[in-house]
C-alpha atoms as a PDB file:
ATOM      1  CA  UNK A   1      36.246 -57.709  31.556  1.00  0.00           C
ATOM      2  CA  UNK A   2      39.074 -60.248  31.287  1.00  0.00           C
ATOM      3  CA  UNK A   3      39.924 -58.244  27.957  1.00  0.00           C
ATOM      4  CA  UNK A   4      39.475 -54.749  29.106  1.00  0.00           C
ATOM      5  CA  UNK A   5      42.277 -55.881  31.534  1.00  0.00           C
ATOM      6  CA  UNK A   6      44.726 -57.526  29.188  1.00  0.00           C
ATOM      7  CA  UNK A   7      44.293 -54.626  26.527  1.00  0.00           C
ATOM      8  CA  UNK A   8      45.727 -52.057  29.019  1.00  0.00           C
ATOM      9  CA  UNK A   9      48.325 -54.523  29.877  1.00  0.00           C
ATOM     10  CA  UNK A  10      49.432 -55.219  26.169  1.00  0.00           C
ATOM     11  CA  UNK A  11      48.626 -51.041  25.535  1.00  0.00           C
ATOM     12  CA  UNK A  12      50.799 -50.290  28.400  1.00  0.00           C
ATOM     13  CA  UNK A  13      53.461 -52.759  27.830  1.00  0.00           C
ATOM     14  CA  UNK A  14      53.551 -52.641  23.505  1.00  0.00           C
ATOM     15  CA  UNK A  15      51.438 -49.681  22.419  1.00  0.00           C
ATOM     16  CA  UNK A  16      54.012 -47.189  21.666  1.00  0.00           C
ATOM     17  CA  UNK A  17      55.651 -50.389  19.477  1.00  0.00           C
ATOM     18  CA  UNK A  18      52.606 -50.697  18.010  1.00  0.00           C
ATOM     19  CA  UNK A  19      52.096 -47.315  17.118  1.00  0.00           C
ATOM     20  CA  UNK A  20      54.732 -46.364  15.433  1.00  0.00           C
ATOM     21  CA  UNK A  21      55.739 -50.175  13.934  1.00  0.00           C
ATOM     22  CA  UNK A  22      53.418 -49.756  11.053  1.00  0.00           C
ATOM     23  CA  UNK A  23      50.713 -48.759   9.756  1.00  0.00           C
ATOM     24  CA  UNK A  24      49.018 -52.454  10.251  1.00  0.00           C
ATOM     25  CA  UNK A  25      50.187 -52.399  13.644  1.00  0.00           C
ATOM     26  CA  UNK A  26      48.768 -49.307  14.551  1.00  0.00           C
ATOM     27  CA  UNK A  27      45.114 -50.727  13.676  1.00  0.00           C
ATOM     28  CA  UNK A  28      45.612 -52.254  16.951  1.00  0.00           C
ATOM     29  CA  UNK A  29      45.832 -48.692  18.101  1.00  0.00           C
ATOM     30  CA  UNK A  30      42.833 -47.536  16.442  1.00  0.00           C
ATOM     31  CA  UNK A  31      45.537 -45.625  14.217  1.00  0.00           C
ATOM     32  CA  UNK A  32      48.478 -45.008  16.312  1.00  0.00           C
ATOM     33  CA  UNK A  33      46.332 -43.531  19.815  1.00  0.00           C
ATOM     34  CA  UNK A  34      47.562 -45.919  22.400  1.00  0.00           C
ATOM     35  CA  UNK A  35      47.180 -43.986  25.694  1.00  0.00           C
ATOM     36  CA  UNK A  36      43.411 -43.496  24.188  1.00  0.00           C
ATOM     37  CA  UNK A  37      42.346 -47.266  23.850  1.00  0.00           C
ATOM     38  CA  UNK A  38      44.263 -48.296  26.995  1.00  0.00           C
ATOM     39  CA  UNK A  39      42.681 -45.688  29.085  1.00  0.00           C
ATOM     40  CA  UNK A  40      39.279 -46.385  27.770  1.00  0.00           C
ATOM     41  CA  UNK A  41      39.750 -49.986  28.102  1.00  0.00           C
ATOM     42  CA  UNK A  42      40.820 -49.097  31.894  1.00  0.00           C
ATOM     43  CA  UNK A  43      37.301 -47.389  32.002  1.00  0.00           C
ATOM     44  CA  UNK A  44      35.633 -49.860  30.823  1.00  0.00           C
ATOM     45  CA  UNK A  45      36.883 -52.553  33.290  1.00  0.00           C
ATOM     46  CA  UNK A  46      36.503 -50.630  36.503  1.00  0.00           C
ATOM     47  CA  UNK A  47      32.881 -49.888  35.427  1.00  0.00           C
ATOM     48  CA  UNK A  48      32.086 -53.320  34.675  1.00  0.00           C
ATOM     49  CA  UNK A  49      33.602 -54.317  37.922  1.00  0.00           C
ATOM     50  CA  UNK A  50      31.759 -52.130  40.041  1.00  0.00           C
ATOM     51  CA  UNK A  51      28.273 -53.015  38.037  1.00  0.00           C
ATOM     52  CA  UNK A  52      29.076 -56.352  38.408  1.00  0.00           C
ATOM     53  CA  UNK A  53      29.412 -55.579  42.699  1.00  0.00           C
ATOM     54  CA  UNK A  54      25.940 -53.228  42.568  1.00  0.00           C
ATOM     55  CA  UNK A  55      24.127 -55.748  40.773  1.00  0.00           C
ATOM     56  CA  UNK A  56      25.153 -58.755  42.329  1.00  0.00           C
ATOM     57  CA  UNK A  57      26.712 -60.698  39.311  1.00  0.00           C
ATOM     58  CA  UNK A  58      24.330 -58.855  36.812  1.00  0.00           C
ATOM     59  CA  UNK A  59      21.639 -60.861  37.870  1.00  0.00           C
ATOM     60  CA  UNK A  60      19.687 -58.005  39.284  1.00  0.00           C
ATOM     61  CA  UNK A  61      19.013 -54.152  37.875  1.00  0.00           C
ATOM     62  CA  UNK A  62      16.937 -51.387  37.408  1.00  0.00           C
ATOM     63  CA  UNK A  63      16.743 -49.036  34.692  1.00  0.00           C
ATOM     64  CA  UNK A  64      19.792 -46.993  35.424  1.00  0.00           C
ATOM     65  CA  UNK A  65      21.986 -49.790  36.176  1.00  0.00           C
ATOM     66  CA  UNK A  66      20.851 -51.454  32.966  1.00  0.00           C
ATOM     67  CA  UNK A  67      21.254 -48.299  31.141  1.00  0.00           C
ATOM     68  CA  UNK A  68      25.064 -48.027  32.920  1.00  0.00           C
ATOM     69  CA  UNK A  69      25.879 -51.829  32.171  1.00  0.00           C
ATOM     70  CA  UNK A  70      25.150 -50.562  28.244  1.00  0.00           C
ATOM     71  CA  UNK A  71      27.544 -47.671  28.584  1.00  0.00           C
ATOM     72  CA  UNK A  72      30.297 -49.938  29.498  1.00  0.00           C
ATOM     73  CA  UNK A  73      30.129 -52.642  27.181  1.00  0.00           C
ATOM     74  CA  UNK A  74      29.695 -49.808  24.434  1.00  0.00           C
ATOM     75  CA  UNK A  75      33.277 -47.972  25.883  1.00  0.00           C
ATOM     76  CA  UNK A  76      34.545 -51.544  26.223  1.00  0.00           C
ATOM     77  CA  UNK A  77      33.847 -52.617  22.617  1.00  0.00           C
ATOM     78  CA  UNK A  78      35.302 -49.123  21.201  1.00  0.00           C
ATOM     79  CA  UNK A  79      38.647 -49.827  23.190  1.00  0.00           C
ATOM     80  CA  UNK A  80      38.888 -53.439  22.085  1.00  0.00           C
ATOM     81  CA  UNK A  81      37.881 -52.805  18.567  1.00  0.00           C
ATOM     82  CA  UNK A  82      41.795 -52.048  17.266  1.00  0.00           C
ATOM     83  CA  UNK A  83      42.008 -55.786  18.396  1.00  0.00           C
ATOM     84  CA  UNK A  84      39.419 -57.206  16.760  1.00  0.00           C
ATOM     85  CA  UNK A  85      40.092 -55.677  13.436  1.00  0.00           C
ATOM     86  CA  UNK A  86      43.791 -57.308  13.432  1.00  0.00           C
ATOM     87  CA  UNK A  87      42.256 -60.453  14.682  1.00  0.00           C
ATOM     88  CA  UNK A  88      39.986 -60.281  11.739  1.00  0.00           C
ATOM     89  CA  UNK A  89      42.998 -59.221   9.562  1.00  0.00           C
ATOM     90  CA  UNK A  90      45.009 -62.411  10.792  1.00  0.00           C
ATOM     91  CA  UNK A  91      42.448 -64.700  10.051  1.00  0.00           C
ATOM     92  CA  UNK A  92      41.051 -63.081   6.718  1.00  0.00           C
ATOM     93  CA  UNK A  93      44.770 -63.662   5.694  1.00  0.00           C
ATOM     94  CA  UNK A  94      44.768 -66.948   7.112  1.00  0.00           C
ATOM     95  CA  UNK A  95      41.424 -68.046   4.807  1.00  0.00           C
ATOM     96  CA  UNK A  96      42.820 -66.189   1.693  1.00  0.00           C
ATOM     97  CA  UNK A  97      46.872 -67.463   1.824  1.00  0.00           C
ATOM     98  CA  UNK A  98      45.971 -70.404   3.534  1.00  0.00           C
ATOM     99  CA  UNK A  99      49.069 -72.077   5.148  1.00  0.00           C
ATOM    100  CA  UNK A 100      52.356 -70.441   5.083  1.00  0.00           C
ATOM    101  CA  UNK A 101      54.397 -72.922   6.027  1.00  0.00           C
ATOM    102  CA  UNK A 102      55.213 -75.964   3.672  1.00  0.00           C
END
């Protein structure tokens, strides 16, 4: 939840920049659709909030809560996937140029 709510902050506050920045940038994006992966990330977050009211800290559900719960982890991971790719990028690069400074 805590990154549902800073990925519409950062979409919000940087997305257009990181749309049209570059073409690396925009992987953040999920290829330059910022208004897309912030509002989806806003979905995400109010569902998982009110899930986490109806079933009392997700220690209690039924089928269709359960089935619910799924739905907004799944739109959750789509929104924050942009991020995870360029966090994977950053490290990846990390691994292969090792350090960069001297």
């Amino acid at each position: 939840m805590a990154a549902d709510l800073m990925a519409v902050v950062w979409m919000h506050t940087f997305g257009p920049w990181l749309d049209h920045s570059s073409r690396l940038t925009s992987t953040a994006t999920l290829g330059g659709h910022h208004l897309i992966v912030m509002t989806s990330a806003g979905i995400g977050f109010s569902m998982l909030a009110a899930l986490a009211i109806l079933t009392e800290g997700f220690t209690k559900s039924d089928a269709k809560l359960a089935m619910a719960t799924n739905v907004a982890c799944v739109i959750s991971v789509i929104a924050l996937a942009g991020l995870i790719a360029s966090v994977l990028v950053a490290l990846l690069s990390r691994v292969i140029f090792g350090k960069l400074r001297p």
